[in-house]
Protein backbone atom coordinates (compact mmCIF):
# COMPACT_ATOMS: atom_id res chain seq x y z
CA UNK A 1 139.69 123.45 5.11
CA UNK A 2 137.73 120.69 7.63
CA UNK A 3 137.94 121.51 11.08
CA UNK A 4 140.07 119.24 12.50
CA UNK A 5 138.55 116.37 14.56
CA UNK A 6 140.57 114.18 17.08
CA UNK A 7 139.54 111.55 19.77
CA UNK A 8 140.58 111.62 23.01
CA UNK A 9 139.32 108.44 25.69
CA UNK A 10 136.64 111.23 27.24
CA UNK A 11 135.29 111.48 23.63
CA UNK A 12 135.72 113.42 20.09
CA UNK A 13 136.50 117.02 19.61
CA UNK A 14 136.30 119.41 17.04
CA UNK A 15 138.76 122.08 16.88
CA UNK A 16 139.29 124.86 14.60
CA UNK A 17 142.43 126.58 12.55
CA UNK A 18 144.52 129.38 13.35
CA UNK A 19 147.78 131.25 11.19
CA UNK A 20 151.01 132.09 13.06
CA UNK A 21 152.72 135.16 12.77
CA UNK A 22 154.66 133.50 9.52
CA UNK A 23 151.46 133.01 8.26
CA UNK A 24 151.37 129.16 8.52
CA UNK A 25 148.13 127.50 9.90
CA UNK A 26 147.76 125.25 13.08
CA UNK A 27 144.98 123.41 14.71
CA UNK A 28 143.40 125.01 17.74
CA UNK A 29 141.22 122.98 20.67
CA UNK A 30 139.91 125.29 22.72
CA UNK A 31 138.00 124.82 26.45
CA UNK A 32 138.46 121.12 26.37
CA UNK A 33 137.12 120.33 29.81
CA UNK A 34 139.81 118.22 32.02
CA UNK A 35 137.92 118.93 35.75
CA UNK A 36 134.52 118.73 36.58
CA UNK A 37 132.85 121.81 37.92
CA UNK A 38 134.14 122.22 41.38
CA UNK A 39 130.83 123.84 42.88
CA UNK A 40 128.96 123.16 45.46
CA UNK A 41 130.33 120.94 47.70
CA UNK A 42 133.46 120.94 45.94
CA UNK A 43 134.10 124.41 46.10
CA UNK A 44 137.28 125.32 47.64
CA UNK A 45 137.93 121.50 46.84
CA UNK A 46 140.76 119.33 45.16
CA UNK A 47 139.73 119.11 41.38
CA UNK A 48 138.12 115.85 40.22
CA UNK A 49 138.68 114.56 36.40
CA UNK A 50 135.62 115.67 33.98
CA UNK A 51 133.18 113.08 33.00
CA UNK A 52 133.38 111.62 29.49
CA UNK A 53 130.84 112.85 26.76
CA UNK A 54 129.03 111.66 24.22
CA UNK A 55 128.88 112.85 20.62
CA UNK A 56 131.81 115.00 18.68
CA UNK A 57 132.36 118.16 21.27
CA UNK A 58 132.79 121.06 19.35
CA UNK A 59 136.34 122.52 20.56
CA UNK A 60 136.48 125.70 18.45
CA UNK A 61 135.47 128.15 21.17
CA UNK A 62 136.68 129.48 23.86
CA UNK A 63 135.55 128.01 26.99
CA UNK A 64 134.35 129.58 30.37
CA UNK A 65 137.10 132.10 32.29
CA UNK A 66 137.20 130.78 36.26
CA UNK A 67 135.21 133.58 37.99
CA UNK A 68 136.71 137.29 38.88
CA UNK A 69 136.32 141.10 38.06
CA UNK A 70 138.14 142.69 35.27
CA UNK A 71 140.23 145.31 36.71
CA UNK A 72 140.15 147.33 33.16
CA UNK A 73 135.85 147.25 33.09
CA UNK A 74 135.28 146.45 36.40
CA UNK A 75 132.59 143.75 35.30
CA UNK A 76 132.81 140.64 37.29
CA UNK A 77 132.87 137.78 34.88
CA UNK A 78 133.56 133.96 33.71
CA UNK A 79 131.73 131.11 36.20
CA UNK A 80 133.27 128.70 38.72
CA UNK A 81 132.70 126.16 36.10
CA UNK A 82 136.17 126.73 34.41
CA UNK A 83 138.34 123.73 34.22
CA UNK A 84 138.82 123.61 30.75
CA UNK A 85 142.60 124.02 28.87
CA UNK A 86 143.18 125.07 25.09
CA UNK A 87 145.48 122.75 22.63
CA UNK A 88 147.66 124.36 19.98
CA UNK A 89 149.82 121.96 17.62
CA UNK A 90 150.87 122.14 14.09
CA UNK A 91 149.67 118.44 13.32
CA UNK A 92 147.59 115.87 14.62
CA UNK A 93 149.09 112.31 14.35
CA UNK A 94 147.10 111.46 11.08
CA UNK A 95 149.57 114.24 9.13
CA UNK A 96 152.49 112.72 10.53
CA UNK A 97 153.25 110.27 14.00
CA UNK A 98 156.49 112.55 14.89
CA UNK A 99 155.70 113.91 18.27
CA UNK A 100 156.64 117.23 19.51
CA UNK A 101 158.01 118.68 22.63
CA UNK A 102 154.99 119.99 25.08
CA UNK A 103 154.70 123.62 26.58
CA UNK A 104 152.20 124.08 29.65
CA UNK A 105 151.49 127.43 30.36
CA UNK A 106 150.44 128.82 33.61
CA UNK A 107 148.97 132.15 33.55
CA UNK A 108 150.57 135.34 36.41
CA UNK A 109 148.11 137.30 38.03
CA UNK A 110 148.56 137.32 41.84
CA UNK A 111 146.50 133.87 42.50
CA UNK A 112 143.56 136.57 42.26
CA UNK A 113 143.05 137.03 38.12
CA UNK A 114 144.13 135.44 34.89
CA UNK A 115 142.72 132.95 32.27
CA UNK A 116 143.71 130.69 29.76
CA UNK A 117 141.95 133.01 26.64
CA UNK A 118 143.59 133.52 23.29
CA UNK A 119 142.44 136.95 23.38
CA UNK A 120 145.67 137.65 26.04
CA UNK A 121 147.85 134.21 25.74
CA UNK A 122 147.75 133.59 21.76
CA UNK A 123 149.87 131.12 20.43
CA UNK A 124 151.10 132.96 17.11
CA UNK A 125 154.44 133.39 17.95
CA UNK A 126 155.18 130.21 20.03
CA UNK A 127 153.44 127.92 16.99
CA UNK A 128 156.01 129.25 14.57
CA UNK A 129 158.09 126.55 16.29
CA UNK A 130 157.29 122.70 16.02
CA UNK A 131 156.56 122.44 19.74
CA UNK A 132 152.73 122.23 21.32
CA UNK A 133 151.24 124.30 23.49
CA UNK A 134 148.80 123.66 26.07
CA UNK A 135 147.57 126.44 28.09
CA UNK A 136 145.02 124.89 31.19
CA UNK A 137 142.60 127.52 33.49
CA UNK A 138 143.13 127.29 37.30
CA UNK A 139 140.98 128.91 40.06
CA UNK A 140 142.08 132.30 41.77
CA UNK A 141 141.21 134.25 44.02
CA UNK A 142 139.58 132.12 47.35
CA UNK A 143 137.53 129.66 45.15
CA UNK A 144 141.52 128.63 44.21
CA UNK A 145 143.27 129.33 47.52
CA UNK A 146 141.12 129.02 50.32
CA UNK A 147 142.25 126.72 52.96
CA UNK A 148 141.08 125.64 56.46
CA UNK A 149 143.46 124.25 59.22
CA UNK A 150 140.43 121.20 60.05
CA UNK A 151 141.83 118.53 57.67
CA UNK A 152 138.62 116.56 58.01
CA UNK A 153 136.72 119.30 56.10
CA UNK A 154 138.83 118.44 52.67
CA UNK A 155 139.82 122.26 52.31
CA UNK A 156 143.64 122.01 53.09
CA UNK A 157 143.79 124.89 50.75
CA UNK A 158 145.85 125.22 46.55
CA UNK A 159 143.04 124.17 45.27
CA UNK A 160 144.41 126.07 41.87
CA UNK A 161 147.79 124.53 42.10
CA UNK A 162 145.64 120.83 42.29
CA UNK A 163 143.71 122.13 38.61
CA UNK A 164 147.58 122.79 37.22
CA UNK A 165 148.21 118.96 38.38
CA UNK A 166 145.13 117.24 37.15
CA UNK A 167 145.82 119.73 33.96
CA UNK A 168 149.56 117.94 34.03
CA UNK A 169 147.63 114.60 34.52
CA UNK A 170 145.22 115.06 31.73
CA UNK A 171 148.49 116.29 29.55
CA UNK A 172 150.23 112.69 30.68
CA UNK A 173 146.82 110.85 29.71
CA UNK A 174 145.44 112.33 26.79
CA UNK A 175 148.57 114.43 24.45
CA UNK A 176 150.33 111.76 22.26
CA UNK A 177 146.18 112.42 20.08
CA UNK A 178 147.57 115.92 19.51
CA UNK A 179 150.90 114.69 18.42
CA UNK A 180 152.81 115.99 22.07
CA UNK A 181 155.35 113.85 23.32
CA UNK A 182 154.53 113.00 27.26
CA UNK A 183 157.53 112.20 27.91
CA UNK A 184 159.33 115.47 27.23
CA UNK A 185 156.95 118.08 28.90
CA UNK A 186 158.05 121.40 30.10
CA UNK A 187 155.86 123.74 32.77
CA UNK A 188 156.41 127.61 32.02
CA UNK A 189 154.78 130.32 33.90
CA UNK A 190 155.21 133.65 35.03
CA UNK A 191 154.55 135.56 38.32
CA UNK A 192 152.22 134.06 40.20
CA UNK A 193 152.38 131.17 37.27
CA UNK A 194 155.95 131.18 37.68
CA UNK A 195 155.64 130.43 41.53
CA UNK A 196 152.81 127.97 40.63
CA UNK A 197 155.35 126.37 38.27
CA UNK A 198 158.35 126.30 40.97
CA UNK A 199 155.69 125.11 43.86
CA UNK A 200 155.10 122.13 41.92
CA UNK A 201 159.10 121.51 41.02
CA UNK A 202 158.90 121.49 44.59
CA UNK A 203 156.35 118.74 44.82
CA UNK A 204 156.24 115.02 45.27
CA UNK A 205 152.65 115.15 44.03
CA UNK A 206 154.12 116.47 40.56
CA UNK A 207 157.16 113.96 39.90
CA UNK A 208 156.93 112.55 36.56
CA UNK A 209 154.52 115.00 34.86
CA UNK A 210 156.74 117.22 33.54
CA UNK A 211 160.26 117.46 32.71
CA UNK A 212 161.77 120.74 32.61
CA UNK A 213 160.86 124.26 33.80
CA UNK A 214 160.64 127.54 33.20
CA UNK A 215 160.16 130.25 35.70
CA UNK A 216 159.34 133.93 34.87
CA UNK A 217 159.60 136.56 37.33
CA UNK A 218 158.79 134.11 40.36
CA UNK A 219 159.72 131.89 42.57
CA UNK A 220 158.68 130.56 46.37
CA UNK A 221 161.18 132.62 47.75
CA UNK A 222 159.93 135.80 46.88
CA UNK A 223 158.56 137.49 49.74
CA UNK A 224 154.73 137.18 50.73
CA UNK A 225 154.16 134.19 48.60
CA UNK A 226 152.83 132.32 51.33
CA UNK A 227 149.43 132.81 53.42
CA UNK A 228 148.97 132.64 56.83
CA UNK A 229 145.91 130.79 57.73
CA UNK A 230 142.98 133.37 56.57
CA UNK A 231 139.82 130.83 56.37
CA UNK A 232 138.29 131.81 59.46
CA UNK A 233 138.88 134.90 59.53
CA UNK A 234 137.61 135.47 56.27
CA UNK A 235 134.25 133.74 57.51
CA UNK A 236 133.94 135.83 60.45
CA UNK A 237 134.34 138.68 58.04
CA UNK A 238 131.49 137.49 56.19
CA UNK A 239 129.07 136.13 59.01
CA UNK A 240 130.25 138.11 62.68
CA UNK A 241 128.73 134.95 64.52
CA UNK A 242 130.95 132.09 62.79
CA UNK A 243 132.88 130.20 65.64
CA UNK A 244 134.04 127.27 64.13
CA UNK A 245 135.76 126.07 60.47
CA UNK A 246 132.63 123.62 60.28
CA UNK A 247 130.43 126.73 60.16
CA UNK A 248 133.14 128.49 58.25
CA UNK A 249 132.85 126.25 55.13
CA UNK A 250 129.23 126.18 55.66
CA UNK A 251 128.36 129.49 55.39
CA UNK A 252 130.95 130.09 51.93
CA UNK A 253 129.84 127.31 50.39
CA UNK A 254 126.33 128.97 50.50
CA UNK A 255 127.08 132.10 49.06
CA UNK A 256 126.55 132.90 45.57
CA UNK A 257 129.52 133.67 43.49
CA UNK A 258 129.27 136.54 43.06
CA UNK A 259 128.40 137.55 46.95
CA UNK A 260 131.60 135.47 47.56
CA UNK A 261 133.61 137.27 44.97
CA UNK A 262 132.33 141.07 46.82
CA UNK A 263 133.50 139.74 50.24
CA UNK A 264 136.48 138.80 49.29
CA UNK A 265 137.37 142.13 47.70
CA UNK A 266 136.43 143.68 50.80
CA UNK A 267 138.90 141.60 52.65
CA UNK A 268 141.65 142.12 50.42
CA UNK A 269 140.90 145.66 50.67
CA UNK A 270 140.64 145.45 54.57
CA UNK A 271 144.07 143.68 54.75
CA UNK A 272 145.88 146.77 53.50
CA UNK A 273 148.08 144.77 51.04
CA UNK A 274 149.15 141.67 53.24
CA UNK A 275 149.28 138.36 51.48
CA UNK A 276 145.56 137.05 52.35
CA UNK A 277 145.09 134.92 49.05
CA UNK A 278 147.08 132.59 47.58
CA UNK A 279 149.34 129.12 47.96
CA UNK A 280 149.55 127.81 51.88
CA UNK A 281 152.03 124.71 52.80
CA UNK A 282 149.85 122.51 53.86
CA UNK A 283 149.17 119.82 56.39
CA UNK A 284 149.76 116.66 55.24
CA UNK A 285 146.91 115.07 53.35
CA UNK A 286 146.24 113.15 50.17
CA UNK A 287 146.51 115.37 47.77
CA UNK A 288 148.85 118.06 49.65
CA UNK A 289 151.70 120.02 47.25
CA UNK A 290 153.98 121.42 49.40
CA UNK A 291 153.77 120.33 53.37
CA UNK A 292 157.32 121.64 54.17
CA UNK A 293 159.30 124.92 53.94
CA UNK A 294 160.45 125.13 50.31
CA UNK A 295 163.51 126.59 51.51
CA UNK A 296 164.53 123.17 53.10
CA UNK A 297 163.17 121.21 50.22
CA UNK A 298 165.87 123.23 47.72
CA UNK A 299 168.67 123.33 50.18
CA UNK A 300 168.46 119.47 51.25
CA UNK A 301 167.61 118.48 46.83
CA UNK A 302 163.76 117.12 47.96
CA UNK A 303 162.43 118.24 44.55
CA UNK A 304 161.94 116.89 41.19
CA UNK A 305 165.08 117.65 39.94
CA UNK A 306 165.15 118.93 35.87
CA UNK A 307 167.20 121.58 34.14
CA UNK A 308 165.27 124.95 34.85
CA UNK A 309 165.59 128.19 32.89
CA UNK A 310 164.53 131.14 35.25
CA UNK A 311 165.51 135.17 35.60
CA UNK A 312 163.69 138.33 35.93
CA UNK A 313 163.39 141.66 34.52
CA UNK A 314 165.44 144.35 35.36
CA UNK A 315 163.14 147.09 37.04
CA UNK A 316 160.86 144.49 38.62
CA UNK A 317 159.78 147.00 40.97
CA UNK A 318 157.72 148.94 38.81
CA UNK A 319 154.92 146.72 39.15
CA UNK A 320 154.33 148.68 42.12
CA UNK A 321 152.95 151.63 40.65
CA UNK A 322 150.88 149.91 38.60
CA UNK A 323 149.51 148.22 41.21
CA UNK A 324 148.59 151.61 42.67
CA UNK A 325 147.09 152.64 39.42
CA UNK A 326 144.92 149.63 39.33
CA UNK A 327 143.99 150.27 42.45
CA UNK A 328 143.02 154.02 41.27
CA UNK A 329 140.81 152.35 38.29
CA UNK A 330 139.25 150.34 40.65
CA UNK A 331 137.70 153.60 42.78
CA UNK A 332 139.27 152.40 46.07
CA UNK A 333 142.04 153.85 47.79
CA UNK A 334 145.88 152.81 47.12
CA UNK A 335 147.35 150.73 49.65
CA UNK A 336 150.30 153.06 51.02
CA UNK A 337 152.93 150.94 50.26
CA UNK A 338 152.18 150.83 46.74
CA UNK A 339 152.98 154.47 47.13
CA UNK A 340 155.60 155.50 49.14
CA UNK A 341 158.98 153.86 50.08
CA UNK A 342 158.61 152.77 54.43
CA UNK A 343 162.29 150.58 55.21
CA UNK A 344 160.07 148.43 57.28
CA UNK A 345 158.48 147.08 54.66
CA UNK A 346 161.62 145.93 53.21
CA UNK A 347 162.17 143.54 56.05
CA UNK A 348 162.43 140.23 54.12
CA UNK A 349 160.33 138.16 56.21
CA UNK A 350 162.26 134.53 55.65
CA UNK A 351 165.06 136.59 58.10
CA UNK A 352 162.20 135.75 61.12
CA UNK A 353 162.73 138.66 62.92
CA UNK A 354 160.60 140.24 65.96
CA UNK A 355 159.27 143.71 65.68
CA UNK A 356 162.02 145.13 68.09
CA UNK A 357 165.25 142.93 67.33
CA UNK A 358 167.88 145.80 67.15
CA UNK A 359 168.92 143.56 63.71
CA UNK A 360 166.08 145.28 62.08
CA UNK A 361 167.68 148.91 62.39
CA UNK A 362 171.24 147.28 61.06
CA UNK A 363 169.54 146.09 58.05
CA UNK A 364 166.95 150.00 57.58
CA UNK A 365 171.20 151.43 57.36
CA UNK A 366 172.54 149.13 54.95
CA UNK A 367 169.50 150.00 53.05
CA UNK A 368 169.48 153.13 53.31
CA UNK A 369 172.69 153.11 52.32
CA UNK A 370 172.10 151.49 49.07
CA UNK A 371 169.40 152.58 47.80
CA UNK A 372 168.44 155.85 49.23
CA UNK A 373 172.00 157.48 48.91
CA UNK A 374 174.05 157.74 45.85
CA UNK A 375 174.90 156.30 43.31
CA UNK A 376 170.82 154.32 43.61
CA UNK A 377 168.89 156.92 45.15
CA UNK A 378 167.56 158.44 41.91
CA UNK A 379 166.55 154.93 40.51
CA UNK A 380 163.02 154.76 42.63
CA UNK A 381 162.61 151.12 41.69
CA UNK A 382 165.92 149.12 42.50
CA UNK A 383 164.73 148.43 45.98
CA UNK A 384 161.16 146.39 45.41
CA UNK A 385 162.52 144.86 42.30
CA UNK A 386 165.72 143.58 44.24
CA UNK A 387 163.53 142.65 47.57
CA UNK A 388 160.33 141.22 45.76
CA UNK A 389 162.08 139.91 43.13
CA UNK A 390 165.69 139.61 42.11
CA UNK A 391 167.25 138.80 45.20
CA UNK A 392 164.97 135.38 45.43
CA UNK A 393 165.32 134.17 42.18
CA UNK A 394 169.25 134.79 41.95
CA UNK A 395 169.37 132.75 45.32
CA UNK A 396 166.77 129.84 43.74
CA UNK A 397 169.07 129.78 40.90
CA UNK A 398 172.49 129.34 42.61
CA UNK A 399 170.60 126.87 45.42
CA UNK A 400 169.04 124.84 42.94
CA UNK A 401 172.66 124.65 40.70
CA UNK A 402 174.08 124.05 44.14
CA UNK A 403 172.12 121.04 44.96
CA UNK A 404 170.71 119.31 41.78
CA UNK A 405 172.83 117.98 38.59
CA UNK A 406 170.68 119.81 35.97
CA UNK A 407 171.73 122.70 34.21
CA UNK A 408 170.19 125.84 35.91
CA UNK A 409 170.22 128.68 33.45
CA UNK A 410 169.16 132.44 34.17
CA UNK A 411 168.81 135.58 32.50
CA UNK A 412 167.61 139.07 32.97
CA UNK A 413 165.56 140.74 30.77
CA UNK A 414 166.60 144.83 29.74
CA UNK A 415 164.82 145.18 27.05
CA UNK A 416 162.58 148.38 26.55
CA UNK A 417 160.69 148.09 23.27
CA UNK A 418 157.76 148.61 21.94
CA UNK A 419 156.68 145.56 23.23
CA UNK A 420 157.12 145.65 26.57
CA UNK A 421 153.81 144.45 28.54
CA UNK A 422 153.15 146.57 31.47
CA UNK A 423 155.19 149.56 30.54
CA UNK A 424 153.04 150.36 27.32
CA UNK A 425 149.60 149.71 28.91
CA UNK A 426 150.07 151.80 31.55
CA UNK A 427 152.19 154.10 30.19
CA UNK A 428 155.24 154.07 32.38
CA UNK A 429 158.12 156.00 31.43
CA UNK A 430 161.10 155.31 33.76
CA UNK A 431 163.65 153.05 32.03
CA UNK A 432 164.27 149.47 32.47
CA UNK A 433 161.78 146.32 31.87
CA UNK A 434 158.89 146.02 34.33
CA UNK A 435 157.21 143.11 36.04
CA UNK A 436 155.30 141.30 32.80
CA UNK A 437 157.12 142.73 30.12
CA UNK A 438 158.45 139.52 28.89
CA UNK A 439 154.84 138.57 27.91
CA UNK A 440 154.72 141.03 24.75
CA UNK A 441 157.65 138.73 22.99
CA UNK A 442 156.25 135.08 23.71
CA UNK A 443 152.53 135.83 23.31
CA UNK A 444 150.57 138.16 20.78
CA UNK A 445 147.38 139.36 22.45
CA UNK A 446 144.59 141.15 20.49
CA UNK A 447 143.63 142.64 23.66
CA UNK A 448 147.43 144.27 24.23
CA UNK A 449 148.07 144.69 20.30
CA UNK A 450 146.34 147.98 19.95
CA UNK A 451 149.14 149.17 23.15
CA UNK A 452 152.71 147.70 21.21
CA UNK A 453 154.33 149.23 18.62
CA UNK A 454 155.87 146.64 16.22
CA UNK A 455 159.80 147.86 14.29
CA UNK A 456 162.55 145.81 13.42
CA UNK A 457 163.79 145.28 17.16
CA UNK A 458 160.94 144.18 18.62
CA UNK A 459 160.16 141.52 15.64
CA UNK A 460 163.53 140.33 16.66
CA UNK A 461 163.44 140.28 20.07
CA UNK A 462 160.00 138.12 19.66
CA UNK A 463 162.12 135.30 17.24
CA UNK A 464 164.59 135.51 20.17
CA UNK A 465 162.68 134.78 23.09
CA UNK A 466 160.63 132.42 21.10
CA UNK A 467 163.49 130.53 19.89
CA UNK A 468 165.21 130.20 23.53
CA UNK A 469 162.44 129.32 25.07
CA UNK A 470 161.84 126.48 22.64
CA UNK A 471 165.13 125.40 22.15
CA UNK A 472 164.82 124.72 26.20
CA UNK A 473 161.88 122.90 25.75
CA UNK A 474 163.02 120.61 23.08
CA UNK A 475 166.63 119.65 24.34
CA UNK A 476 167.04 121.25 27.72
CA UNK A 477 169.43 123.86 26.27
CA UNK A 478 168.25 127.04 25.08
CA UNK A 479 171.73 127.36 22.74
CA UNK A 480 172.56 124.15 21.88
CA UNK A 481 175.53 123.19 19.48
CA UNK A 482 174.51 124.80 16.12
CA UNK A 483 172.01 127.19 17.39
CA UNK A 484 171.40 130.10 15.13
CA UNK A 485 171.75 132.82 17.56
CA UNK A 486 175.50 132.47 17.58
CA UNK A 487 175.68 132.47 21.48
CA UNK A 488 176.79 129.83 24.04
CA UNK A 489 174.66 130.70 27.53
CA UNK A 490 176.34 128.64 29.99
CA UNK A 491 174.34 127.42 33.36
CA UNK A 492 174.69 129.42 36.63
CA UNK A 493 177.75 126.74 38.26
CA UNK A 494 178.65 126.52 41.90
CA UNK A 495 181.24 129.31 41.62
CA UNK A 496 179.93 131.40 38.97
CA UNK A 497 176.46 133.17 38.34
CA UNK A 498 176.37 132.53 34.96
CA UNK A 499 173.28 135.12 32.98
CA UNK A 500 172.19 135.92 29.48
CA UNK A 501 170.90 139.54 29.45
CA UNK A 502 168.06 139.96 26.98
CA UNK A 503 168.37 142.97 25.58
CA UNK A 504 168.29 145.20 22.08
CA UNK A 505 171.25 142.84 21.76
CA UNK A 506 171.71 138.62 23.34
CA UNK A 507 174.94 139.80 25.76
CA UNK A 508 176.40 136.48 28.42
CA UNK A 509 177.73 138.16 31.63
CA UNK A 510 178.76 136.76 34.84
CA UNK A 511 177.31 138.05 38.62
CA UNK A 512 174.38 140.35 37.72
CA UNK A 513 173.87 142.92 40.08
CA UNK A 514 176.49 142.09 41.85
CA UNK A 515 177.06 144.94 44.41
CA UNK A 516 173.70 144.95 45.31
CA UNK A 517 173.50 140.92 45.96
CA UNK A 518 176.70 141.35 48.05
CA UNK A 519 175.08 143.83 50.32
CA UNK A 520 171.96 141.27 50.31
CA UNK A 521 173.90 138.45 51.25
CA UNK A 522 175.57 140.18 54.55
CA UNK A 523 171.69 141.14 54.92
CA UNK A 524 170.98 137.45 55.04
CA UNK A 525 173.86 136.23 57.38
CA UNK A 526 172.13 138.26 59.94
CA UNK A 527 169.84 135.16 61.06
CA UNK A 528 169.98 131.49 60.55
CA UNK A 529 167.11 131.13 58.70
CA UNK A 530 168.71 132.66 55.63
CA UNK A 531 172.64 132.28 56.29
CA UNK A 532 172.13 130.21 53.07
CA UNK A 533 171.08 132.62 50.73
CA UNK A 534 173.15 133.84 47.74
C-alpha cells in the first residue's frame, strides 16, 4: 500500500498506515510541525505558527517529545523544539469528500510531563469509529508555565495552553485535507489536559475553535490549579543575586535545557508539594487566556458556551500514593502529604480563609466527622478524591447546567478491570478506579499493554467508552435516539444531578455521592467566596 500523501498550505506530507483494534487500516501523520521552535528568545514565549517547507515532508515518524525526565528511567529527554501534533483519520478527501467529526486530545500530566507519542496515546481504539483524531504536544514544566508579573517582558505566563490554541488554530486552518470537519470540533483531555481543556472553555481567546468538550478528571476548580507568581523566585533560586524580572528572564533564557530542567526539579522539590508550575490568570495582554477568576466567568455564563461531557473516577484519591511512589523511584524524599492524612491540608483554598479564622476548626470537625469516623474511616481515599477532585467537578457541572443552555452531562467511572491505568502499573490494590484509569479504555498504549490484562469485560468496557465518547463528539449526545447501548443518559438539570456510572455494567443514577456533597456544600456556605458551590 502507498503511503499516503496530502497537502496542506505549509507544504506536502507523507504519512504512513496503521490497523485498529478491528483490524481495519487508517492513515497516520505524525510530528507535523504547527509552532516554530520557541527557543531562545522565545522561550517561555507565546507560540508562533511554523514556517512553510519545501519538498514532500515525510510524516511517518514520530516527532520530537517537548523536553522533561521520565519518571520510570529517570533519563531526561525530547528537546524544546516540540510543537508538532499527530493526525489519525480513516480517509483523506481523495477516498471520499464526507468529513468527519474532529477529536483534539490534550495529554494529563501535572503541566510538568506528557507527550503526544503513539507509544502511550494510540489511536486503535478511537479509529474504530469514523471520527479523526488529532493529538498536538504542548510545553510543561516552566518552559510551558513560566510567567513574570512585568508585562513588557512578553512572559505573562500559559505558554502551553497558547501551543493547545495555535494547535486549535492550525486544526481550524489546515483539517478539511484530512477529511475533519472544522466546524464540528471537540477538545478532550484529562487531568491536567482536562483543566487545559476547561481553561480554554473558559476563554475568549478560544471562541470558535472548538465546539464541544470533554473533561476528564479536571477542572479549574480543583484545588491548587492555579500558581501564585513563582518567576522570580524561581530566578533567585537559580542566580542568589537576581533583583529584578529583567534579570530574571535574562539569566533563564541563558541556561541550557537541561541546567533549566535540574533547577526546576530542585524547586519543585524545595516547595514541598505547593503548586509552583502550571496555568496563572493572567494580566491582561494580547494573547492572555484567562485574566479573571474562572469561578466568576462560570457563575456570570462569560465562557464559550457548548454541551460538555465531564465526571471523574470514583477513588480519585489514590493518585496520591502513587505520587509518593514516584517520588520513591525518583530517589528523593516523599512530600508528607502524599503520605499521611493532616485536616489542614484539606482546607479548600477558594473558601479564602486566614490561618487562624476559628471557621477553619468548624470545617477539621465536619471532616473529621466524615471521613475519619464511621461509616468512611476505613476507605483511606474518599477524602483527597472528594477535595481534589469530585467535589469541583460536581459543582462545574451543576454551575455550568445552571448558567449555559447546553446539555451538561457527567458520569463517574467504577470500573476496576484489567484495564485500569494507574491501578495496574503501580500495582494498587484498594478498590475503586484511580486518578487515570479511564485512559486504559480510550487509548491502547504499547508502553502500558504489557501491565493490562485483556477478558471479555474489559473489551467491552473499551467499545463503551469509545462509543460514548464518540457519539458526543459527533452529535453532542453520547446516547442519542437509536444508540446501541440501550441507555438514555440524561444531562445534569437545574434540580437534578443527573450521572451515568461506568461500570462492569452502563447504570443512570441521580445525586452521586450525595451525603458527602451535602456535608461539602454546608462546608462551602461558610464564606462568600464559595456560598455558590454545589
Amino acid at each position: 500500500m502507498d503511503s499516503p500523501v496530502v497537502t496542506i498550505d505549509d507544504g506536502q506530507l507523507k504519512g504512513t498506515h496503521k490497523a485498529n483494534l478491528d483490524g481495519e487500516n487508517f492513515h497516520a501523520f505524525l510530528g507535523i510541525p504547527f509552532g516554530k521552535p520557541p527557543v531562545g528568545k522565545l522561550r517561555f514565549k507565546a507560540p508562533e505558527p511554523s514556517e512553510p517547507w519545501t519538498g514532500i515532508k515525510d510524516a511517518s515518524n514520530e516527532g520530537n517529545m517537548c523536553f522533561q525526565r521520565d519518571f520510570t528511567t529517570k533519563v531526561m529527554k525530547g528537546s524544546e523544539d516540540c510543537l508538532n501534533l499527530n493526525v489519525f483519520t480513516k480517509t483523506l478527501p481523495f477516498e471520499g469528500p464526507k468529513l468527519k467529526p474532529v477529536m483534539v486530545w490534550i495529554y494529563g500530566g501535572a503541566f510538568r510531563l506528557g507527550s503526544n507519542s503513539p507509544k502511550t496515546y494510540g489511536p486503535e481504539y478511537l479509529l474504530t469509529e469514523d471520527i479523526v483524531l488529532v493529538v498536538p504536544n504542548y510545553r510543561v514544566g516552566f518552559l510551558g508555565f513560566f510567567h513574570l508579573t512585568d508585562t513588557s517582558l512578553d512572559v505573562p505566563g500559559n505558554a502551553g495552553l497558547k501551543d493547545q490554541l495555535l494547535a486549535l488554530k492550525w486544526v481550524q486552518k489546515h483539517i478539511k485535507n484530512f477529511n475533519g470537519d472544522p466546524n464540528n470540533v471537540t477538545i478532550f483531555g484529562e487531568s491536567a489536559g482536562s483543566k487545559s481543556a476547561h481553561q480554554l472553555l473558559l476563554s475568549a481567546s478560544a471562541k470558535g475553535l472548538f465546539h464541544k468538550a470533554i473533561l476528564q478528571s479536571g477542572v479549574v476548580l480543583n484545588p491548587s490549579n492555579f500558581c501564585k507568581d513563582s518567576g522570580l523566585k524561581f530566578a533567585k533560586h537559580v542566580q542568589a543575586d537576581t533583583e529584578t524580572e529583567a534579570q530574571a528572564l535574562e539569566v533563564l533564557q541563558g541556561l541550557s535545557v537541561k541546567d533549566l530542567y535540574e533547577q526546576e526539579e530542585k524547586f519543585f522539590q524545595a516547595s514541598g508539594g505547593s503548586r509552583v508550575i502550571g496555568p496563572n490568570i493572567e494580566k491582561p495582554n494580547k494573547t492572555a487566556t484567562i485574566t479573571s477568576d474562572p469561578a466568576e466567568l462560570i457563575a456570570s455564563g462569560q465562557y464559550n458556551k457548548v454541551p460538555i461531557l465531564l465526571g471523574y473516577c470514583d477513588r480519585e484519591g489514590m493518585l496520591m500514593e502513587v505520587y509518593r511512589r514516584f517520588q520513591v523511584m525518583a530517589g528523593v524524599e516523599p512530600f508528607a502529604i502524599y503520605s499521611k492524612i493532616e485536616l489542614d491540608n484539606f482546607i479548600h483554598p477558594d473558601l479564602q480563609l486566614a490561618e487562624d479564622d476559628p471557621k477553619r476548626l468548624i470545617i477539621k470537625n465536619k471532616l473529621t466527622e466524615l471521613y475519619l469516623q464511621p461509616p468512611n474511616v476505613d476507605d483511606k481515599w474518599l477524602l483527597p478524591s472528594d477535595y481534589s477532585f469530585i467535589v469541583g467537578i460536581i459543582t462545574v457541572a451543576k454551575l455550568h447546567a445552571k448558567t449555559s443552555s447546553e446539555p451538561v452531562y457527567l458520569y463517574r467511572m467504577s470500573l476496576d478491570a484489567g484495564c485500569n491505568m494507574f491501578k495496574k502499573i503501580m500495582k494498587l490494590e484498594d478498590k475503586g478506579a484511580c486518578h487515570a484509569d479511564d485512559l486504559g479504555y480510550l487509548f491502547s498504549s504499547e508502553e502500558r499493554d504489557p501491565f493490562f490484562y485483556k477478558g471479555v469485560i474489559e473489551r467491552r468496557a473499551i467499545r463503551r467508552f469509545v462509543k460514548l465518547w464518540t457519539n458526543f463528539a459527533r452529535t453532542g449526545n453520547p446516547t442519542p435516539k437509536g444508540n446501541d447501548l440501550n441507555i438514555e443518559w440524561k444531562p445534569v438539570d437545574t434540580k437534578t444531578v443527573h450521572f451515568l456510572d461506568i461500570g462492569e455494567e452502563l447504570t443512570v443514577d441521580t445525586d452521586p455521592e450525595s451525603e458527602r456533597m451535602k456535608v461539602w456544600k454546608e462546608i462551602f456556605e461558610l464564606s462568600t467566596s464559595t456560598s455558590n458551590y454545589l
